[in-house]
Every structure is written in C-alpha cells, then in structure tokens.
N, C-alpha and C. Protein backbone atom coordinates (compact mmCIF):
# COMPACT_ATOMS: atom_id res chain seq x y z
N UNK A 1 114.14 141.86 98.26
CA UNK A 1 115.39 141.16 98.36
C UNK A 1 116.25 141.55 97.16
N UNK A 2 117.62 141.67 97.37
CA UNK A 2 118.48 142.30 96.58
C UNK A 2 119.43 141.58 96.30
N UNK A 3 120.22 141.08 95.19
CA UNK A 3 121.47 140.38 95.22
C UNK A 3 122.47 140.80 94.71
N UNK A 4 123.83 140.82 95.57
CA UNK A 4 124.78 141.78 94.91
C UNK A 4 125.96 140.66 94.72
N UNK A 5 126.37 141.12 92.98
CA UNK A 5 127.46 140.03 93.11
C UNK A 5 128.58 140.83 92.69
N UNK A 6 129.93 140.25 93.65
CA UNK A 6 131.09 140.88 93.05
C UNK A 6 131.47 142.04 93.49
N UNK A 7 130.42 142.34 94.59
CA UNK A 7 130.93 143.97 94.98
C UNK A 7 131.81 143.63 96.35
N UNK A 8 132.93 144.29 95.89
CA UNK A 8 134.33 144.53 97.21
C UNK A 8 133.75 144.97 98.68
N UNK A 9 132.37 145.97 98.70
CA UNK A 9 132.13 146.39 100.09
C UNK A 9 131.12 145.64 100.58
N UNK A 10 130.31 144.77 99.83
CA UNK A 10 129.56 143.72 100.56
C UNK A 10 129.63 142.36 100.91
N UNK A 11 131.17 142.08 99.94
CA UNK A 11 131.47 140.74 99.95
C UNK A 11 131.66 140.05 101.79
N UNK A 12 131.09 138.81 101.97
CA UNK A 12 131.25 138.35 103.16
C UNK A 12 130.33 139.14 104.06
N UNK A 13 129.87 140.04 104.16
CA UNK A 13 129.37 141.23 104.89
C UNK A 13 127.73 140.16 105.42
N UNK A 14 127.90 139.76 106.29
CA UNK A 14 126.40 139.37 107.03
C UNK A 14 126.10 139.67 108.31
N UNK A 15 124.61 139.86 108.68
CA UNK A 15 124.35 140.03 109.92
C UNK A 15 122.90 141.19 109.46
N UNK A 16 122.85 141.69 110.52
CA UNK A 16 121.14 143.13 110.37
C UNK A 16 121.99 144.55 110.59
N UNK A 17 121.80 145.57 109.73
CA UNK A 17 121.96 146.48 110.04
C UNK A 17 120.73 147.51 109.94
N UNK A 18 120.82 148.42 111.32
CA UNK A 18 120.42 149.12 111.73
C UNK A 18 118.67 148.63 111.83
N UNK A 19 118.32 147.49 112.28
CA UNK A 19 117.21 146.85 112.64
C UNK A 19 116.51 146.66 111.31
N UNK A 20 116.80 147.28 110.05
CA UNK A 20 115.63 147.14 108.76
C UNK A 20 116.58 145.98 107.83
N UNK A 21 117.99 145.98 107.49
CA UNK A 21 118.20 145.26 106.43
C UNK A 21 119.29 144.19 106.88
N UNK A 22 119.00 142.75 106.72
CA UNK A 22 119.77 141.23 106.86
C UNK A 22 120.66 141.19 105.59
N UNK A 23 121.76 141.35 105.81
CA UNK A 23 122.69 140.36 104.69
C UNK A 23 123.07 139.36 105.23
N UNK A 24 123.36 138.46 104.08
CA UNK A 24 123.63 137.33 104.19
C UNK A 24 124.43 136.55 102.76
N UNK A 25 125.56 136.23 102.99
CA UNK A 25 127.11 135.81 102.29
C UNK A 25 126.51 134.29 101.54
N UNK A 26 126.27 133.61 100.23
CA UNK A 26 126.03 132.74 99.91
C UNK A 26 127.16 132.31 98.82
N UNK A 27 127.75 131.75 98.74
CA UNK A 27 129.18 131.58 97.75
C UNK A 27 129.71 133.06 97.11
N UNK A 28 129.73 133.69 95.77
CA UNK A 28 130.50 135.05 96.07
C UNK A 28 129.69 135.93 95.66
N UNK A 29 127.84 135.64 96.30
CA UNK A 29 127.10 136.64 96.26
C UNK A 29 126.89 137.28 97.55
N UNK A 30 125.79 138.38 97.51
CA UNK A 30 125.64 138.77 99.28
C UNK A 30 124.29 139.04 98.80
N UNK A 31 123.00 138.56 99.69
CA UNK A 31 121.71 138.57 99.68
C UNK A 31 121.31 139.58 100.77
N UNK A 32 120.61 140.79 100.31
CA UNK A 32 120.50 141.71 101.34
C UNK A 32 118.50 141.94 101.13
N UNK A 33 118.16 141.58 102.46
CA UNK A 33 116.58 141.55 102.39
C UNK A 33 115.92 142.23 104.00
N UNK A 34 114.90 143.19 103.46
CA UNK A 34 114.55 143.46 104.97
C UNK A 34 114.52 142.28 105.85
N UNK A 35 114.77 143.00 107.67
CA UNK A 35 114.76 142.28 107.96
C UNK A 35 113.02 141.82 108.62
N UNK A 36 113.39 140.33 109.34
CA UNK A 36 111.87 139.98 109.20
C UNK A 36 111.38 140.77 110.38
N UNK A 37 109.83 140.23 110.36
CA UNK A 37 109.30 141.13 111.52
C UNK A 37 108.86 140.21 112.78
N UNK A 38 108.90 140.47 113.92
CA UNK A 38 109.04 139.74 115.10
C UNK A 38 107.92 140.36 115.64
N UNK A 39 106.71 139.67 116.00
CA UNK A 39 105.86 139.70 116.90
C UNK A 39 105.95 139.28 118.36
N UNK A 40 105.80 140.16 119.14
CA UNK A 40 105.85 139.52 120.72
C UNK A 40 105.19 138.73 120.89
N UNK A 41 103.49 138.72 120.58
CA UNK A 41 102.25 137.99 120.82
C UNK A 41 102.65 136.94 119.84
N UNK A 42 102.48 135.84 119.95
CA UNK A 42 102.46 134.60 119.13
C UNK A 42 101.24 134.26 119.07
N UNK A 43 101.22 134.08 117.46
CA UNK A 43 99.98 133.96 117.27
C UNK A 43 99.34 132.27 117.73
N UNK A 44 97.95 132.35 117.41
CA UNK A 44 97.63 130.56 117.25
C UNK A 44 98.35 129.58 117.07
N UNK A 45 98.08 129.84 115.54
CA UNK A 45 99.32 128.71 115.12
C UNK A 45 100.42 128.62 115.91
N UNK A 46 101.48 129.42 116.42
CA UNK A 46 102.42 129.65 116.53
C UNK A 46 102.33 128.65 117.99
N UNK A 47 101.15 129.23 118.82
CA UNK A 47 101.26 128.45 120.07
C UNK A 47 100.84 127.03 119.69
N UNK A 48 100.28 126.26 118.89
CA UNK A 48 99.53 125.62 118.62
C UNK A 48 101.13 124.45 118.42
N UNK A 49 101.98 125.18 117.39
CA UNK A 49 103.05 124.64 117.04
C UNK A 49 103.72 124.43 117.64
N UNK A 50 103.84 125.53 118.69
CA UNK A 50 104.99 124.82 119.81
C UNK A 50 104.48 123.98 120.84
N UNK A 51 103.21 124.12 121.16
CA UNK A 51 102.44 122.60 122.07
C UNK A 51 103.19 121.72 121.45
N UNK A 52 102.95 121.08 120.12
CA UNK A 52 102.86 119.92 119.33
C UNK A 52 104.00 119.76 119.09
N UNK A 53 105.23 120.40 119.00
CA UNK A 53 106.59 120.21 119.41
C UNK A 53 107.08 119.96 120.59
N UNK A 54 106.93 120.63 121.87
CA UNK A 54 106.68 120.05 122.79
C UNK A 54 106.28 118.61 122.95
N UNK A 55 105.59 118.17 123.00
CA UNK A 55 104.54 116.51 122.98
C UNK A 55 105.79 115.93 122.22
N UNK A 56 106.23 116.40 121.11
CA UNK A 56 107.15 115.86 120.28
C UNK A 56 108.38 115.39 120.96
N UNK A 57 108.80 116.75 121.51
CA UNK A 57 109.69 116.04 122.61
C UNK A 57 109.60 115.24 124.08
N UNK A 58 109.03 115.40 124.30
CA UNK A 58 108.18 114.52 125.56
C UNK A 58 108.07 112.89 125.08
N UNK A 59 107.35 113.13 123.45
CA UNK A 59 107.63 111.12 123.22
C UNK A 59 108.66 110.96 122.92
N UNK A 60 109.54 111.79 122.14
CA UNK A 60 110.91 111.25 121.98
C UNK A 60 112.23 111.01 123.19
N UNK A 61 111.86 112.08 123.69
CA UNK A 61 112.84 111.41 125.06
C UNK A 61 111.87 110.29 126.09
N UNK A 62 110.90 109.79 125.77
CA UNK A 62 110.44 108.66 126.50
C UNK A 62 110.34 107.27 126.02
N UNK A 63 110.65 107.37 124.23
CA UNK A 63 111.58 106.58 123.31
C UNK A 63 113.18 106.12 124.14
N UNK A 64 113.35 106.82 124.09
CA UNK A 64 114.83 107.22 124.36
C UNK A 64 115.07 106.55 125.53
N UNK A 65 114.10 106.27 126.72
CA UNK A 65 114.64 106.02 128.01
C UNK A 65 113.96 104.73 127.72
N UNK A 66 113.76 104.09 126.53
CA UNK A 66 113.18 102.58 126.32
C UNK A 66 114.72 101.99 125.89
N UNK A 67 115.63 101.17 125.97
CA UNK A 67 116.71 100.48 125.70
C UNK A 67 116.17 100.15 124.20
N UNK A 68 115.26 99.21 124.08
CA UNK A 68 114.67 98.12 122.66
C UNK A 68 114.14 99.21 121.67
N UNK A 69 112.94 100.01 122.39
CA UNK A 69 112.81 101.32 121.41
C UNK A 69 114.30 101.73 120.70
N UNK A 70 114.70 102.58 122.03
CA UNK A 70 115.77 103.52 121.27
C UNK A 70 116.33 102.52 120.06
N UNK A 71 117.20 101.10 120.06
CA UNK A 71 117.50 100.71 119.50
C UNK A 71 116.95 100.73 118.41
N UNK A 72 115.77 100.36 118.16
CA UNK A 72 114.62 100.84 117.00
C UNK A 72 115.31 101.99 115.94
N UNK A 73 115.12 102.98 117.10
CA UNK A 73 115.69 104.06 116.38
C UNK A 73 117.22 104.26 116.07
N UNK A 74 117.85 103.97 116.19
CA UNK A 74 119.26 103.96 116.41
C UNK A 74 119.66 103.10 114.67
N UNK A 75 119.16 102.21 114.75
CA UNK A 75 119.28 101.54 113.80
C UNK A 75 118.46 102.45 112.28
N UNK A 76 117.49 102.90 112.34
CA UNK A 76 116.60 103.66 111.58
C UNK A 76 117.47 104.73 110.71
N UNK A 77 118.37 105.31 112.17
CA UNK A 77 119.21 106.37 112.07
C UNK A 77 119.96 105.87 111.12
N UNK A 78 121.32 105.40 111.53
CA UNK A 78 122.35 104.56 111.00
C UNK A 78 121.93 104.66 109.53
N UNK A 79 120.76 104.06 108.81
CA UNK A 79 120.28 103.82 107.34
C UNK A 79 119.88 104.80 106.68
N UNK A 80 119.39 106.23 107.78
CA UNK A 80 118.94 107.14 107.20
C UNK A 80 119.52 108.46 106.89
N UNK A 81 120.82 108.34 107.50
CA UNK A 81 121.55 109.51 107.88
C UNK A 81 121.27 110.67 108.35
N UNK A 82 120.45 110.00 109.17
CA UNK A 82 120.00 111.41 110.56
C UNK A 82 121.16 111.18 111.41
N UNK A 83 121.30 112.72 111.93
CA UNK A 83 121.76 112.33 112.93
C UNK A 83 121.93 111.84 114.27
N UNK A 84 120.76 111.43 114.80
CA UNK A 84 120.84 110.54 116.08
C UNK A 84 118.88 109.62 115.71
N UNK A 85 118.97 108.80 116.65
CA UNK A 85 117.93 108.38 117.12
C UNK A 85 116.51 109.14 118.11
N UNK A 86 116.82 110.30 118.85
CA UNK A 86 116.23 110.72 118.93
C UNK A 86 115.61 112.20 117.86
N UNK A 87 115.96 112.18 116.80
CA UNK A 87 115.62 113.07 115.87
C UNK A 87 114.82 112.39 115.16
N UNK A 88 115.00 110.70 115.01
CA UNK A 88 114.12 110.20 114.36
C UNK A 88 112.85 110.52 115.00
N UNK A 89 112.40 109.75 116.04
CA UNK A 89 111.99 109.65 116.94
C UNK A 89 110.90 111.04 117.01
N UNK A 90 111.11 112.52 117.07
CA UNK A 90 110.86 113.53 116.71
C UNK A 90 110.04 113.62 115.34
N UNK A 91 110.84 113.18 114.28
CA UNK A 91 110.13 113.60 113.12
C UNK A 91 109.26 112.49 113.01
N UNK A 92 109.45 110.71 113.31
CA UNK A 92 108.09 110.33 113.75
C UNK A 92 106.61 110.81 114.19
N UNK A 93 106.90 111.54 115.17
CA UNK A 93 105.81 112.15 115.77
C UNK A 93 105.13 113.13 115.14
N UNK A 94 105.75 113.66 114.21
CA UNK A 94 105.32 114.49 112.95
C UNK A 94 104.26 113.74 111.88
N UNK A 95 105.14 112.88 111.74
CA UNK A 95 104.40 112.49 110.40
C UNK A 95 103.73 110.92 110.67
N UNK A 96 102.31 110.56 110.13
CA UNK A 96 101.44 109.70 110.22
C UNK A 96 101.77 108.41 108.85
N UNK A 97 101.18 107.58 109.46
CA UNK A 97 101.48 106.56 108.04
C UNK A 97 100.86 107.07 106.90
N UNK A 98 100.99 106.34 105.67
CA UNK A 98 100.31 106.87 104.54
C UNK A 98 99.50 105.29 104.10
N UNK A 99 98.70 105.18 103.71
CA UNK A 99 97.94 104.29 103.60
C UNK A 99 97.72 104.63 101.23
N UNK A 100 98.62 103.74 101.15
CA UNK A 100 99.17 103.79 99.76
C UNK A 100 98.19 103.11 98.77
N UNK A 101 97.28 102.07 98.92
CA UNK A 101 96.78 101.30 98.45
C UNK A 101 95.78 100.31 99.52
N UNK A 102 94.76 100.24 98.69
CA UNK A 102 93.61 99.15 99.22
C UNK A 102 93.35 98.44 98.21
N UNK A 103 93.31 96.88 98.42
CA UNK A 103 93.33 96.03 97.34
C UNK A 103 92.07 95.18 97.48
N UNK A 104 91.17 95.45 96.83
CA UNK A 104 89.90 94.86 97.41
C UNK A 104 89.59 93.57 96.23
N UNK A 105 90.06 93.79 95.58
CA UNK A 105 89.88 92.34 94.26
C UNK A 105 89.71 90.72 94.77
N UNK A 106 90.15 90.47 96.36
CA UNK A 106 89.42 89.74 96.73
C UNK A 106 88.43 89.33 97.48
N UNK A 107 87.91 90.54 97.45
CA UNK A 107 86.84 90.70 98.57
C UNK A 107 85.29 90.86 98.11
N UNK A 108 85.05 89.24 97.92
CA UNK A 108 83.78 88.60 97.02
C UNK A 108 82.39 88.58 98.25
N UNK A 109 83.12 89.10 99.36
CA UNK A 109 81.79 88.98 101.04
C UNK A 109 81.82 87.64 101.29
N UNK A 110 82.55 86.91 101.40
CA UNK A 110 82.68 85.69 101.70
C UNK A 110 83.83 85.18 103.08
N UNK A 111 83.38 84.43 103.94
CA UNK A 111 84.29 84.01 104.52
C UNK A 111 85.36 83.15 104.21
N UNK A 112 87.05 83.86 104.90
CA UNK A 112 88.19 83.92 104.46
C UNK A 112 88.53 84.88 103.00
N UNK A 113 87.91 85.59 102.48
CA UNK A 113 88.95 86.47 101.22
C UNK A 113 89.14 87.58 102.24
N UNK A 114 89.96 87.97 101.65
CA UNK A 114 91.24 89.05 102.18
C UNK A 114 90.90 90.18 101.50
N UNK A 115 91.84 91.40 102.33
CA UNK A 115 91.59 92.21 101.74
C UNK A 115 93.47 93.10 102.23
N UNK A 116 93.87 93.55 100.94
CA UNK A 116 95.37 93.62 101.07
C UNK A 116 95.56 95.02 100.95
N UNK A 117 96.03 95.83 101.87
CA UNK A 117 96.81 97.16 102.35
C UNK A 117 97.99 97.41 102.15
N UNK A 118 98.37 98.50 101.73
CA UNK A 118 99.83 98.90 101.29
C UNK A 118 99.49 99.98 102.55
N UNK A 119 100.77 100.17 103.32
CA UNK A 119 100.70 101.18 103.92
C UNK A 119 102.08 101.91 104.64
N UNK A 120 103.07 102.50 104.47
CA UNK A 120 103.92 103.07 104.47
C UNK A 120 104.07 104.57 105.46
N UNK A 121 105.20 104.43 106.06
CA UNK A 121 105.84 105.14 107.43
C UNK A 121 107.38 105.90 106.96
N UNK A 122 107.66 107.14 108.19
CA UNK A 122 108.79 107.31 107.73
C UNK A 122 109.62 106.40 109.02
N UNK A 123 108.78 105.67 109.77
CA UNK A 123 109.83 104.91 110.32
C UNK A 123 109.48 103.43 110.83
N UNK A 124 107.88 102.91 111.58
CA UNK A 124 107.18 101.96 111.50
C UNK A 124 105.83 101.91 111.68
N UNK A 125 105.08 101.38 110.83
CA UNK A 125 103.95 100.94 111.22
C UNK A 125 103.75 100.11 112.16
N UNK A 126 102.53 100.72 113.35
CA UNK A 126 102.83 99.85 114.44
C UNK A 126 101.29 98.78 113.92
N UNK A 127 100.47 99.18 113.64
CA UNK A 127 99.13 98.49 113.12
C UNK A 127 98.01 98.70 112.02
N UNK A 128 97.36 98.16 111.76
CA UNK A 128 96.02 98.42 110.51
C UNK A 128 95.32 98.17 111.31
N UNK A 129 94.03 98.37 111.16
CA UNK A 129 92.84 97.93 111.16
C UNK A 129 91.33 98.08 110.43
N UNK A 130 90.55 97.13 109.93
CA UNK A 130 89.63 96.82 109.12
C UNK A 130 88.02 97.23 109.66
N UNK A 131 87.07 97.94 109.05
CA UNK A 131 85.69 97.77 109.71
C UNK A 131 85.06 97.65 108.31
N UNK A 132 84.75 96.40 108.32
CA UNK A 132 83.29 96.46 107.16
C UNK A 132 81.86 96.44 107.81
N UNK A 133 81.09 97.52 107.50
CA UNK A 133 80.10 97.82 107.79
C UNK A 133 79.02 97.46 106.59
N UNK A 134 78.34 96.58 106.81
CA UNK A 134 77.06 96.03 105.80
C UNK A 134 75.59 95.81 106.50
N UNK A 135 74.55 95.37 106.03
CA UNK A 135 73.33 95.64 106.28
C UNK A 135 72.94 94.46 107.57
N UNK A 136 73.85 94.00 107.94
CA UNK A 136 74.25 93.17 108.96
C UNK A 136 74.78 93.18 109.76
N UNK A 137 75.96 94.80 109.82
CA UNK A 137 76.16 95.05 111.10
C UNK A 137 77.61 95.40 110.94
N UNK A 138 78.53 95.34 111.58
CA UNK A 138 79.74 95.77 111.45
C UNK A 138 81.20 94.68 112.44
N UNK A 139 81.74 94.49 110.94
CA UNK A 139 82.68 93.34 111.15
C UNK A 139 84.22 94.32 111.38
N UNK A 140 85.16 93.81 112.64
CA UNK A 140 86.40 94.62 112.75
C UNK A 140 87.40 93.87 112.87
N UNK A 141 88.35 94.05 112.52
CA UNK A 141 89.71 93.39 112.89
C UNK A 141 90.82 93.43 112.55
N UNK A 142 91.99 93.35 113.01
CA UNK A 142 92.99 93.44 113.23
C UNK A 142 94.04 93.23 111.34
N UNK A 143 94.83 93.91 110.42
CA UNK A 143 95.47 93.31 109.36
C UNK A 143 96.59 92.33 109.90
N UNK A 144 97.31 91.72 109.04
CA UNK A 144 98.57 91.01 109.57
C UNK A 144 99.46 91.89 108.64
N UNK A 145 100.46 91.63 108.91
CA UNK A 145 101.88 92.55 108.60
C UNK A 145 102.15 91.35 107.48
N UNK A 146 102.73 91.53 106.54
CA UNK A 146 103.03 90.46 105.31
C UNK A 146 104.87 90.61 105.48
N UNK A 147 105.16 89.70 104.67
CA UNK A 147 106.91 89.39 105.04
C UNK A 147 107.08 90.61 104.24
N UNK A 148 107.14 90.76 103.17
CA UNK A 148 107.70 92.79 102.54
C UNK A 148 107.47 93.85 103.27
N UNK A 149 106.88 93.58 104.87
CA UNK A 149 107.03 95.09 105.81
C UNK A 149 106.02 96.00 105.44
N UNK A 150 105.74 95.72 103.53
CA UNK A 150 104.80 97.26 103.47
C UNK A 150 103.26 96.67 103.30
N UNK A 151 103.34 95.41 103.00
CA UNK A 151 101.46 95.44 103.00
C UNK A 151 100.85 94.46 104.21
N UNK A 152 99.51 94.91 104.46
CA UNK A 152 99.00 93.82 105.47
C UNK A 152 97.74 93.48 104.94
N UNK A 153 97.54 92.17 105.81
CA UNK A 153 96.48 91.21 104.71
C UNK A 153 95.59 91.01 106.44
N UNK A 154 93.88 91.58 105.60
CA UNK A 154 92.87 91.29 106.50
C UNK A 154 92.50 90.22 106.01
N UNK A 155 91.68 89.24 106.56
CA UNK A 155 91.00 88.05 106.41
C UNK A 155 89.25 88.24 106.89
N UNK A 156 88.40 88.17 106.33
CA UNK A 156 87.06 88.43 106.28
C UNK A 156 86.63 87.64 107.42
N UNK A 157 85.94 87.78 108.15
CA UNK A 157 85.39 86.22 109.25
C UNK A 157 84.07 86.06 108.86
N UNK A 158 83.19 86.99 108.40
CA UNK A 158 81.67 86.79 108.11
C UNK A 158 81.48 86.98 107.14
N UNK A 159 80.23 85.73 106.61
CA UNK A 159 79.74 85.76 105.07
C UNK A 159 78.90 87.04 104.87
N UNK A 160 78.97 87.74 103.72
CA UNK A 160 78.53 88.87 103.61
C UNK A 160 77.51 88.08 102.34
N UNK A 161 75.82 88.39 102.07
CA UNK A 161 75.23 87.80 101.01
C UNK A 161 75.84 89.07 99.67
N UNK A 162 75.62 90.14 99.79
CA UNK A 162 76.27 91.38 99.13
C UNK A 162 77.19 92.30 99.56
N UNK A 163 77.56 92.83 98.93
CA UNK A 163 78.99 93.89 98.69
C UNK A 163 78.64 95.06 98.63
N UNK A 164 77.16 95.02 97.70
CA UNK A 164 76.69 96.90 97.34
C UNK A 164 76.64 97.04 98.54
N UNK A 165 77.47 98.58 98.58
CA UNK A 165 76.68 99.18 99.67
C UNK A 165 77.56 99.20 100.88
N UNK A 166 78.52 97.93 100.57
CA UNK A 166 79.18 97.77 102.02
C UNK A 166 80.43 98.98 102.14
N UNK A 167 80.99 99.19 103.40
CA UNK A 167 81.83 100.59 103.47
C UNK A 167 82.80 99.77 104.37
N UNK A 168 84.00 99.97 103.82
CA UNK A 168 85.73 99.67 104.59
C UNK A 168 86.37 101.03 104.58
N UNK A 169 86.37 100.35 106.11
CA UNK A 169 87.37 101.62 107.08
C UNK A 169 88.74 101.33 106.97
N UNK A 170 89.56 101.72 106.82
CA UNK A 170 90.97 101.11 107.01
C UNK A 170 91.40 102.84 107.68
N UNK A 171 92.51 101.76 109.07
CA UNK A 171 93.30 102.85 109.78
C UNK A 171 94.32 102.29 109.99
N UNK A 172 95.42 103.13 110.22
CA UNK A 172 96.87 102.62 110.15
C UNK A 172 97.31 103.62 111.33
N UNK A 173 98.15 102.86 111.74
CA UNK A 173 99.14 103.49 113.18
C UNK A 173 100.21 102.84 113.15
N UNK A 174 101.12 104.97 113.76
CA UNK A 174 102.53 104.61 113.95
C UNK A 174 102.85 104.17 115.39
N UNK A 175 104.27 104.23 115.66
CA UNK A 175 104.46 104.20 117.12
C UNK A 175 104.24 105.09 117.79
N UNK A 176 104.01 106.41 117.47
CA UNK A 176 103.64 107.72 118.17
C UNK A 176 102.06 107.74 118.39
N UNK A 177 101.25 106.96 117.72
CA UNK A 177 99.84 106.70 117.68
C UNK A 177 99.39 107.95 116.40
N UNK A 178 100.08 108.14 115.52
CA UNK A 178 99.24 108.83 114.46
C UNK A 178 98.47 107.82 114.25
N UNK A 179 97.16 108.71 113.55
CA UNK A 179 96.31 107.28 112.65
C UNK A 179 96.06 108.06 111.44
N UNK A 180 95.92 106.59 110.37
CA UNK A 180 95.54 107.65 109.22
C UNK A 180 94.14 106.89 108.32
N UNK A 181 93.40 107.48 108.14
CA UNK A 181 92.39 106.95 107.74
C UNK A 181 91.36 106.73 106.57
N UNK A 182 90.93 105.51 105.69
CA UNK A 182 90.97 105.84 104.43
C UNK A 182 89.66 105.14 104.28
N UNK A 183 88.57 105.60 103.38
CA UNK A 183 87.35 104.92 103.93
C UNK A 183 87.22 104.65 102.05
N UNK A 184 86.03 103.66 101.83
CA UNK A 184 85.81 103.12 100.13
C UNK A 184 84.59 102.63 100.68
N UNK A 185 83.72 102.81 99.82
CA UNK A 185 82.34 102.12 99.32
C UNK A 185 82.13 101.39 98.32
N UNK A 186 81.43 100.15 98.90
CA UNK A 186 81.38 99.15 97.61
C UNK A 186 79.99 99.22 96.72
C-alpha cells in the first residue's frame, strides 16, 4: 500500500486499474493498494458466515412482523443511533449476553441466600438461570431481574450442609436465544 500526497495526477483519482491496483481518495491523500483477491469457491468460514447472517435475517424480519417486539426495537434504536430497528434486531443476533459478575458472598448453602448476577446485553436480557450441583443432587432455577435492569437475584430453595465442592452454572439469554455460560466451584 502506497500513499500519495499532493500529487496533481492522482488527486481524487479512485476506482481499480487494470485489475492489479485500487485507489482510493481519503481527504487530500490518494491510497493506492493492490487490488484484493476474489475467490470463486467460498471458503468455510465464508459459507459458514453467510448461513449465520442469513438466520440473522430471518429473526430480524420475524421481530419486525411482531408490532410489541418491533417496538422494543424501535425504541432501542431511537437511544442508540442506529439506524432503524431492524438493524438492531440483526446485530442482536450477533452478539450474546455477557455475564459480568457472580456474587456469591451470600451463598452460606442455606435456604433463602441469594446469589446475585450482573449480566449485560447489547439490547435485552431475556433470562438467567442457576444450577447448583452438590453431593445431593442438583438444584435449578430461574434468577429474578432486579429494578437496575442489570443484575438478577437467585434465591437458594435447598439447605445445602456444605459448599466445598459445590459447582454454579449460571446461563444468560437474549431474545435471539444466545446463551452465555459461566461455571465457579466452591
């Protein structure tokens, strides 16, 4: 890649010439770089990527033909400065929650302590969910959504006599059904 600045015969000058070299005009330089190379056969990835774009569009226009959804998105938009609701909607389907924090400081194996999740979206978390697995078997259920939107609070139902040893699953889902999954041993 080459950059020419200031020269009278390349200024503005973009496009491919003669199939090997792309210019291209960037304020009062001109960027001149072979050009790229185009495979007919698409590779793996390549097909792999456009499946999963595909699907992408398939949930987003089935967003879209939801009135309450779309609104969802519409509003998302508006705050985010995308430009429409179905782009949200799209890059949703991309990206999975992030599961930011697990707060286990009250979780003594006792019935009722909690156990508190941070977990964060680029547009909503649709759910959590909890599995403590101990020498007793395996307890599951549902987090609650807390009034700040970003953390949810499990509630224990079974007395646990110990902790060593015990293993929490935590999974989080968007509206597209990513899940994301974060496992700790006690």
């Amino acid at each position: 890649m080459a950059i020419v600045n200031k020269n009278l015969i390349t200024k503005g000058l973009s496009g491919m010439l003669g199939g090997t070299l792309v210019f291209r005009s960037v304020g009062d330089k001109t960027v001149v770089a072979t050009a790229p190379s185009t495979s007919k056969v698409p590779t793996v990835a390549q097909k792999n990527q456009r499946e999963r774009f595909q699907q992408a569009v398939l949930y987003a226009k089935s967003q879209m033909a939801d009135p309450i959804i779309k609104a969802e998105y519409e509003t998302h938009a508006k705050g985010s400065g995308a430009p429409n609701a179905y782009n949200i909607a799209v890059a949703d389907f991309f990206n999975a929650p992030d599961i930011t924090e697990i707060d286990l400081s009250k979780y003594l194996g006792k019935k009722g302590d909690t156990i508190r999740i941070r977990v964060t979206d680029d547009f909503k978390v649709e759910s959590v969910s909890v599995e403590i697995t101990n020498d007793k078997g395996t307890e599951k259920g549902n987090a609650v959504m807390q009034a700040n939107k970003l953390d949810w609070l499990y509630t224990v139902i079974d007395d646990n006599t110990s902790t060593v040893g015990n293993k929490i699953v935590i999974k989080a889902y968007d509206m597209p059904g990513n899940e994301t999954k974060e496992e700790q041993v006690l």
